[in-house]
Protein backbone atom coordinates (compact mmCIF):
# COMPACT_ATOMS: atom_id res chain seq x y z
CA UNK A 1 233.20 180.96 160.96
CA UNK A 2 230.19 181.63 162.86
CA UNK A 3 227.01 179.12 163.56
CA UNK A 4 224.82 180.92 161.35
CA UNK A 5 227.31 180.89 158.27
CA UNK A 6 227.93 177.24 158.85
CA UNK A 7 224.46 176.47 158.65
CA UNK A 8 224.34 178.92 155.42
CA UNK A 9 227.35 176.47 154.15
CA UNK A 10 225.50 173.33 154.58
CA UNK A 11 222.07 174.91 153.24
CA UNK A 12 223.71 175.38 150.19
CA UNK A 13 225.27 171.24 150.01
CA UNK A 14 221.89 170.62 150.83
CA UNK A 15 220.36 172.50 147.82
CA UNK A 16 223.40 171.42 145.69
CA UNK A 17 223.35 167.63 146.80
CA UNK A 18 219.50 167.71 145.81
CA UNK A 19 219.99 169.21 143.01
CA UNK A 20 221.27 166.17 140.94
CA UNK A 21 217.82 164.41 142.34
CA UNK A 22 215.72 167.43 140.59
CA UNK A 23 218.24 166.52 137.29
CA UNK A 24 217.27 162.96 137.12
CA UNK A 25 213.21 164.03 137.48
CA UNK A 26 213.63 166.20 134.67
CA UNK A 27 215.67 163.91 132.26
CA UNK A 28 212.85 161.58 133.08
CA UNK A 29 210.59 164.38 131.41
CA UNK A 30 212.68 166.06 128.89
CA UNK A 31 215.14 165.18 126.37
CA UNK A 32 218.81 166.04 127.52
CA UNK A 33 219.77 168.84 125.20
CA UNK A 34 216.22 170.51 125.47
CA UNK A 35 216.38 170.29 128.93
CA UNK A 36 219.59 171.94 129.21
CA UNK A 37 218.53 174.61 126.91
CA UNK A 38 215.70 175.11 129.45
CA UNK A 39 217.67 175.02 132.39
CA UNK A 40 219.42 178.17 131.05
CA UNK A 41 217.11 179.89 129.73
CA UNK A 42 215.04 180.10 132.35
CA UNK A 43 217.55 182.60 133.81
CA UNK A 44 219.34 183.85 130.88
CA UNK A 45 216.20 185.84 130.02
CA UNK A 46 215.98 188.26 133.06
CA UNK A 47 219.75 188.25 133.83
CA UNK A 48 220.03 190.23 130.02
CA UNK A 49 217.07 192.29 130.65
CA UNK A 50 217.91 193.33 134.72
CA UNK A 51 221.55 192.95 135.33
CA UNK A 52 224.05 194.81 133.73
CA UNK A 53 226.80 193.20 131.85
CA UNK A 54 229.98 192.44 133.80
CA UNK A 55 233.03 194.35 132.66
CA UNK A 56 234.54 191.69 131.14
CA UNK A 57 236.29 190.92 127.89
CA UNK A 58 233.16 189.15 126.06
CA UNK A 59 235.79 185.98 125.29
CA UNK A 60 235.78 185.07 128.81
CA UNK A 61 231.95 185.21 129.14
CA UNK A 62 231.78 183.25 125.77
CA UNK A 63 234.75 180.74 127.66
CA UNK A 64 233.19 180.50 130.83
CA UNK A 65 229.46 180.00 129.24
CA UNK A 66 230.90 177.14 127.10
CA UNK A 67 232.89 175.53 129.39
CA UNK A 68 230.68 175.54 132.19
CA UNK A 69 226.91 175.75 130.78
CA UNK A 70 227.53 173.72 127.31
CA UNK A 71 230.17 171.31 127.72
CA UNK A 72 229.17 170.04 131.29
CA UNK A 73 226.13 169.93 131.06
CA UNK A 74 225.79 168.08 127.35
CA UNK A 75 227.70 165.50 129.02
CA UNK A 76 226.59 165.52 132.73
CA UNK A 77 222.66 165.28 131.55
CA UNK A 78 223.67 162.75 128.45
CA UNK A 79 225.61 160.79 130.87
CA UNK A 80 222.32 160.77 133.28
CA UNK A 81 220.37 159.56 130.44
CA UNK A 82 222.30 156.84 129.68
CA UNK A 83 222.76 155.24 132.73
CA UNK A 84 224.77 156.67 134.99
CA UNK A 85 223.56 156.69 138.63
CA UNK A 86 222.47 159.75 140.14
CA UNK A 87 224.88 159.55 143.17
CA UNK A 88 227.58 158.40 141.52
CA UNK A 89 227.37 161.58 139.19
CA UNK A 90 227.88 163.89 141.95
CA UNK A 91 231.03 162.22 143.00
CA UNK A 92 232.36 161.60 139.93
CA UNK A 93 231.50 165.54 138.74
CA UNK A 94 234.32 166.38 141.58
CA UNK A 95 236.78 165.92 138.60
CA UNK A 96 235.96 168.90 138.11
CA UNK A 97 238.93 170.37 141.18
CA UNK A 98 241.90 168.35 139.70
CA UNK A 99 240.94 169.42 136.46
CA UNK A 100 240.41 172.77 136.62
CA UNK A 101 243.88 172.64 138.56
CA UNK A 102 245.78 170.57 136.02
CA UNK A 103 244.17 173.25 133.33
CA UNK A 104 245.70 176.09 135.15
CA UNK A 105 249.10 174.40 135.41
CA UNK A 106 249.11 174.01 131.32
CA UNK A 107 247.40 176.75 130.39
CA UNK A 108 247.59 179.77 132.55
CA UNK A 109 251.47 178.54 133.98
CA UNK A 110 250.50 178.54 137.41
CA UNK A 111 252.87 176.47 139.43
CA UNK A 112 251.76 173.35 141.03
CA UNK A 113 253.05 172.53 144.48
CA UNK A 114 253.64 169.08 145.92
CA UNK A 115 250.67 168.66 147.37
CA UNK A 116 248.85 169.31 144.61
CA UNK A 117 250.09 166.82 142.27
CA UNK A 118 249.76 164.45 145.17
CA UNK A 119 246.09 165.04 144.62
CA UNK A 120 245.73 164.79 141.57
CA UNK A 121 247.43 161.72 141.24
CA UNK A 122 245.39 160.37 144.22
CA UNK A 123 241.91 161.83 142.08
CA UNK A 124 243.28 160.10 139.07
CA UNK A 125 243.19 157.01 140.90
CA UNK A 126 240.12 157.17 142.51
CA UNK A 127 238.62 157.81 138.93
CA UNK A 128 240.30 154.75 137.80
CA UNK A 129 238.48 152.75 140.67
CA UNK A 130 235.10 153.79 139.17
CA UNK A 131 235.65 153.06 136.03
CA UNK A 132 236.66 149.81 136.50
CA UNK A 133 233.92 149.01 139.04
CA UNK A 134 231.59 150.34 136.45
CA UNK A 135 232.85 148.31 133.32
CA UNK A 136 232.85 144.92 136.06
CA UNK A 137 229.38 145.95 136.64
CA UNK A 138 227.63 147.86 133.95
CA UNK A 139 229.22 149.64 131.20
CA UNK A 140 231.94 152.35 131.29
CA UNK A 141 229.90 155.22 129.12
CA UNK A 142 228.04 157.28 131.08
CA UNK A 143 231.68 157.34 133.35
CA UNK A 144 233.14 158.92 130.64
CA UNK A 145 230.81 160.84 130.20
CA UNK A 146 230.68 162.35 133.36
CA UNK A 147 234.15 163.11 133.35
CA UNK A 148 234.11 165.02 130.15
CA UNK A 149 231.48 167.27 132.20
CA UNK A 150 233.85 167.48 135.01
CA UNK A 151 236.51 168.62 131.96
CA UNK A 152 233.94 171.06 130.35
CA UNK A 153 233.59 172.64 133.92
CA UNK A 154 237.18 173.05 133.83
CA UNK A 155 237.44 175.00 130.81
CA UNK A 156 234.45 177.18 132.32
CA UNK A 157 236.04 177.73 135.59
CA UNK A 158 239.83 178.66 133.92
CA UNK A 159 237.36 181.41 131.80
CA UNK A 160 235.81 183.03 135.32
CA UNK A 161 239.44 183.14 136.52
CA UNK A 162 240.42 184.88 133.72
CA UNK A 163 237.89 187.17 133.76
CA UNK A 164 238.01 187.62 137.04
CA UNK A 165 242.17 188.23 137.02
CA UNK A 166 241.35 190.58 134.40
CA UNK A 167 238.85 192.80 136.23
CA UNK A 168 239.37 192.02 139.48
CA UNK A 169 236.11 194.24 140.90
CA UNK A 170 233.69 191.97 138.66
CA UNK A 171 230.43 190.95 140.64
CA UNK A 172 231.03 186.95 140.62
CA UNK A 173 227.17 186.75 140.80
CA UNK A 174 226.49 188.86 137.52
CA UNK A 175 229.12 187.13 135.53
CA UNK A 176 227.71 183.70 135.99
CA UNK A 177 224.35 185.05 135.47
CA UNK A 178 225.18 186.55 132.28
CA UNK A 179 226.88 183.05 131.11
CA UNK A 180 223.33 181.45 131.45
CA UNK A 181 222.90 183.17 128.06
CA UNK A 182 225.53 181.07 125.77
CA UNK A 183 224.36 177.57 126.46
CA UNK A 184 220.21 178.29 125.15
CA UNK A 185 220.81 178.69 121.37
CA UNK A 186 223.09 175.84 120.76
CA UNK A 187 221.25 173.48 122.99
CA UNK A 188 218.10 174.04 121.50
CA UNK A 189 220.05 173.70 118.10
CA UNK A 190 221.67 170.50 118.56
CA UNK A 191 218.27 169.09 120.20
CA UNK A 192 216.19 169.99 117.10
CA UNK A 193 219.22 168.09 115.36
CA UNK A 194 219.81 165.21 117.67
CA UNK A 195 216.47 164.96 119.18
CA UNK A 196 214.23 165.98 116.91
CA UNK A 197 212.74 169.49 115.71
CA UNK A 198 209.45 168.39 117.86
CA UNK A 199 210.48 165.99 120.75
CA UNK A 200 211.59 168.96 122.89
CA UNK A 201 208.49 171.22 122.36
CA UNK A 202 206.29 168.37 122.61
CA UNK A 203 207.63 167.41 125.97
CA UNK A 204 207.33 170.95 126.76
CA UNK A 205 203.65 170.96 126.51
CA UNK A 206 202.87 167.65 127.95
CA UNK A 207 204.81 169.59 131.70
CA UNK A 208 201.75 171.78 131.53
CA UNK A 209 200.04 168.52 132.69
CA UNK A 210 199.27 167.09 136.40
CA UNK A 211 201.84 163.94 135.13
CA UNK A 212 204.40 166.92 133.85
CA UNK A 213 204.10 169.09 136.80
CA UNK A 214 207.41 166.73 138.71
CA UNK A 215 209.47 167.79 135.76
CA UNK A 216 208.42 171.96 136.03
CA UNK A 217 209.37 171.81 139.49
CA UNK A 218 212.41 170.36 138.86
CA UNK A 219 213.30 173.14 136.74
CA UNK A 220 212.52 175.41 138.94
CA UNK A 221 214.65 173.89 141.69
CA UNK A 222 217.28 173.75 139.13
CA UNK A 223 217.06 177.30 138.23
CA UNK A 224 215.82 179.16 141.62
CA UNK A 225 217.50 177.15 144.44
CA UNK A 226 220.39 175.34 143.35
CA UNK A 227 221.78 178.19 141.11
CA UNK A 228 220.00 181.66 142.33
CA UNK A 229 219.89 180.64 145.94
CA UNK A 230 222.73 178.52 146.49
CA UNK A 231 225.32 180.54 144.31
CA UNK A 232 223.71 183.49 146.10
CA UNK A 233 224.84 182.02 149.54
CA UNK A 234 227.60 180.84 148.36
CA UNK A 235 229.12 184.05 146.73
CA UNK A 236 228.49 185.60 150.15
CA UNK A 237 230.50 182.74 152.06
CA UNK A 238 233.44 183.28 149.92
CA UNK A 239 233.36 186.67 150.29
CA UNK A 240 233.04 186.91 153.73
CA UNK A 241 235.70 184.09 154.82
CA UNK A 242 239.29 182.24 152.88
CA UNK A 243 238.76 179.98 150.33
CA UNK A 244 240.03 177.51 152.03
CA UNK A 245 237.74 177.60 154.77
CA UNK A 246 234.48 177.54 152.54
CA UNK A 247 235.72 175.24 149.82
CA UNK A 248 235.83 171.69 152.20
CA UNK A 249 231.71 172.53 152.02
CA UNK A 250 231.67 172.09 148.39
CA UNK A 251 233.10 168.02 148.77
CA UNK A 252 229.75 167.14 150.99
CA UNK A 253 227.74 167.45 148.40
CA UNK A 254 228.10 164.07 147.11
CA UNK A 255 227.38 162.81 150.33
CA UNK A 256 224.00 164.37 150.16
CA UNK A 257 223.65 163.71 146.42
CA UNK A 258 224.11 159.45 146.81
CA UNK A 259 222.09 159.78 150.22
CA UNK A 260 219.30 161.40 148.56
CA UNK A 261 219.45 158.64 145.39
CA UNK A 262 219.96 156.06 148.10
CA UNK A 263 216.69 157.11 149.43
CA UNK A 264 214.39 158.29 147.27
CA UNK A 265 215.99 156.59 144.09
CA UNK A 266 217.20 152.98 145.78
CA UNK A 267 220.02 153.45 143.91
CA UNK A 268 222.35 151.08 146.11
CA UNK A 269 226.01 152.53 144.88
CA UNK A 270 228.93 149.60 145.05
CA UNK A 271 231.18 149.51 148.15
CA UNK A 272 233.99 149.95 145.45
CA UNK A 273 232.38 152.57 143.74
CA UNK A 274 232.29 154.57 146.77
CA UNK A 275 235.85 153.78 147.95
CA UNK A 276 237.00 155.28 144.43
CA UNK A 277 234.54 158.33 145.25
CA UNK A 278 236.34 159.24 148.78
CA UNK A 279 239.43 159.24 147.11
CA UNK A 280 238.55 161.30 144.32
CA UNK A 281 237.00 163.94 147.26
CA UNK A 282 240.30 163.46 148.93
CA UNK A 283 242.50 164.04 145.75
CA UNK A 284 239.97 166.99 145.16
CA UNK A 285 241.02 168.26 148.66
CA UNK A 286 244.64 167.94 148.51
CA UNK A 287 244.65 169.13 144.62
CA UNK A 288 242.71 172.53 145.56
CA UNK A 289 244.06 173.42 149.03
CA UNK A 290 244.30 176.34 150.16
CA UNK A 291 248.52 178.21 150.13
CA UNK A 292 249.99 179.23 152.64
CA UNK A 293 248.98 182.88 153.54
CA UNK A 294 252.39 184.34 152.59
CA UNK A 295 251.43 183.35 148.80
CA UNK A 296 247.43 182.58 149.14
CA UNK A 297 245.70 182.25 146.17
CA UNK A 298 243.33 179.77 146.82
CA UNK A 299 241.30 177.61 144.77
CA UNK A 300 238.09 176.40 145.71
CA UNK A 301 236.81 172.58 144.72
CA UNK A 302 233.93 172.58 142.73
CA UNK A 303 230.77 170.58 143.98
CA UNK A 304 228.73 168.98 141.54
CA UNK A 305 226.22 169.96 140.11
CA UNK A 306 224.77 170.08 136.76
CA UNK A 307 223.35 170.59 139.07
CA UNK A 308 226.12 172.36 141.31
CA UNK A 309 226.15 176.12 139.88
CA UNK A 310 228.50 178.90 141.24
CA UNK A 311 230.93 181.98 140.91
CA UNK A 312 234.33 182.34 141.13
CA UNK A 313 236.91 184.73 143.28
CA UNK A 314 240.06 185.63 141.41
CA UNK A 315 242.16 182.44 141.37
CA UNK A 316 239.32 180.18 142.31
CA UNK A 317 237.23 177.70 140.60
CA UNK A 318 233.55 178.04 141.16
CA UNK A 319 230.75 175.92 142.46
C-alpha cells in the first residue's frame, strides 16, 4: 500500500472515530428516533433523485436498509441516550465482525475455519468482560443495547453480500446510498409514537438557533464526512487493495472514538472495560481474517459507527 493510501486509510478512522463524538452532540439535541430519521434523510433525498438505483433485487436493499440503517441505529443512538459511554460504543459496535460472521455461517452456509471460531469465541469473551464491568459499575442496558446494534448491522451487512453475490458489478457506493431511504419513514413513525408527534419537530426548530447550531453540524458531519466522505475513501481502498489489507484500518477506530471522548468528553473508560474492548478488536481480527489466496473471500471488520457507515465487496461486510 502506498503512503498516500495509508494516510487515505487513517483519514477515514479519523472521520469514523469522530463520528460517534458528532452522535453524542446530536442526541444531546434531538430525540433518538428523530435524529436517526434525520441522519438518513439527509441523504436519502438526493441519492433517489441523482443516483440511479442499483441492480439489485429490491429485498436486499429493503434487508440491508433495515439491518444496517434501522436496527443499528435504534439501538446504537437509544443505547447513547441512556447511558452508554461514547467510547465504549465504538468498541463495543465491533460486534458487529463476529456477528456478521456467525450470521453467514447460519444463514448463508458459509464454512467457518478454525480461526474464525477462535475469534469469535475470543469476541464473545471480551463482550462478556464489558458487561460485567458495566453491571459492577453502572447498569448493563445501554451494553445490550449496543450489541443489538452491532446484531442489526449484521443483518444489514449479510443483505449487501447478498446483493452484492447476486450482481456482482453493483456500485457498493450507490447501494448504500440508496439504503439511506428505508430507515426515514419508520423512524419518524416510531418517534411521533415513542417520542411524541411534536418533540422531534420542535427540536428541529430550536437547531435553527445559535444554542442548536452544535447539533446541525453534527448532522452534517454525520451525513457528509463520516458517510459520503469516508465510505467514499473507503470504497476506493477496497477496491484498489485485498480486504485483508484495508480491513485492520477499520479496528482503530475505537481507538480514536474513546480518545476523542477521553478528551473532549472526560469520559475516563475502566481499565477492565478496555481490556474486554482489545479483545473484542482481537476476536474481530481473527473472526474476519482474510483466506488464504487459493480460496480468498475475504471479509472485512466493520468499524463503528452509527456513526461508522460503509459498502460492501462481494463476501465482505461493510464499514
Amino acid at each position: 500500500m502506498t503512503t498516500r493510501d495509508r494516510l487515505l486509510g487513517l483519514t477515514v478512522v479519523l472521520l469514523w472515530g469522530l463520528n460517534f463524538l458528532a452522535i453524542r452532540v446530536g442526541l444531546d439535541h434531538f430525540p433518538p428516533f428523530f435524529f436517526a430519521g434525520l441522519r438518513f434523510a439527509v441523504l436519502a433525498v438526493p441519492a433517489l433523485l441523482f443516483i440511479p438505483r442499483p441492480p439489485v433485487r429490491m429485498r436486499w436493499i429493503l434487508l440491508y436498509g433495515t439491518g444496517f440503517g434501522i436496527l443499528q441505529f435504534a439501538f446504537l443512538f437509544t443505547a447513547m441516550r441512556v447511558g452508554m459511554p461514547t467510547g465504549l460504543a465504538s468498541l463495543v459496535l465491533q460486534s458487529s465482525a463476529p456477528f456478521t460472521v456467525a450470521l453467514g455461517t447460519l444463514l448463508l452456509r458459509e464454512r467457518m475455519r478454525p480461526v474464525q471460531v477462535a475469534g469469535l469465541v475470543v469476541a464473545v469473551a471480551g463482550m462478556a468482560v464489558i458487561g460485567w464491568d458495566r453491571l459492577e459499575h453502572a447498569t448493563l442496558l445501554p451494553v445490550v443495547l449496543t450489541l443489538a446494534g452491532g446484531l442489526g448491522w449484521a443483518f444489514g451487512n449479510i443483505g449487501a453480500r447478498l446483493a452484492g453475490t447476486e450482481s456482482p458489478g453493483v456500485n457498493p457506493l450507490h447501494l448504500m446510498l440508496w439504503t439511506t431511504a428505508i430507515p426515514p419513514l419508520p423512524f419518524f413513525a416510531l418517534s411521533a409514537f415513542a417520542e411524541g408527534p411534536i418533540t422531534g419537530p420542535r427540536a428541529l426548530a430550536d437547531s435553527f438557533s445559535l444554542a442548536g447550531l452544535p447539533a446541525l453540524a453534527a448532522l452534517a458531519y454525520i451525513a457528509v464526512l463520516a458517510t459520503v466522505v469516508g465510505t467514499g475513501l473507503w470504497t476506493a481502498l477496497m477496491g484498489r487493495y485485498p480486504a485483508g489489507m484495508v480491513a485492520p484500518f477499520s479496528l482503530l477506530v475505537p481507538v480514536v472514538g474513546i480518545a476523542a471522548a477521553w478528551t473532549f468528553l472526560r469520559e475516563t473508560p475502566t481499565l477492565i472495560s478496555l481490556v474486554g474492548g482489545g479483545v473484542v478488536i482481537a476476536g474481530a481480527f481473527a473472526a474476519t481474517a482474510s483466506k488464504p489466496r487459493a480460496a480468498r473471500a475475504a471479509v472485512a471488520a466493520p468499524a463503528a459507527t452509527a456513526a461508522l457507515v460503509g459498502v460492501s465487496r462481494p463476501g465482505q461486510p461493510e464499514h
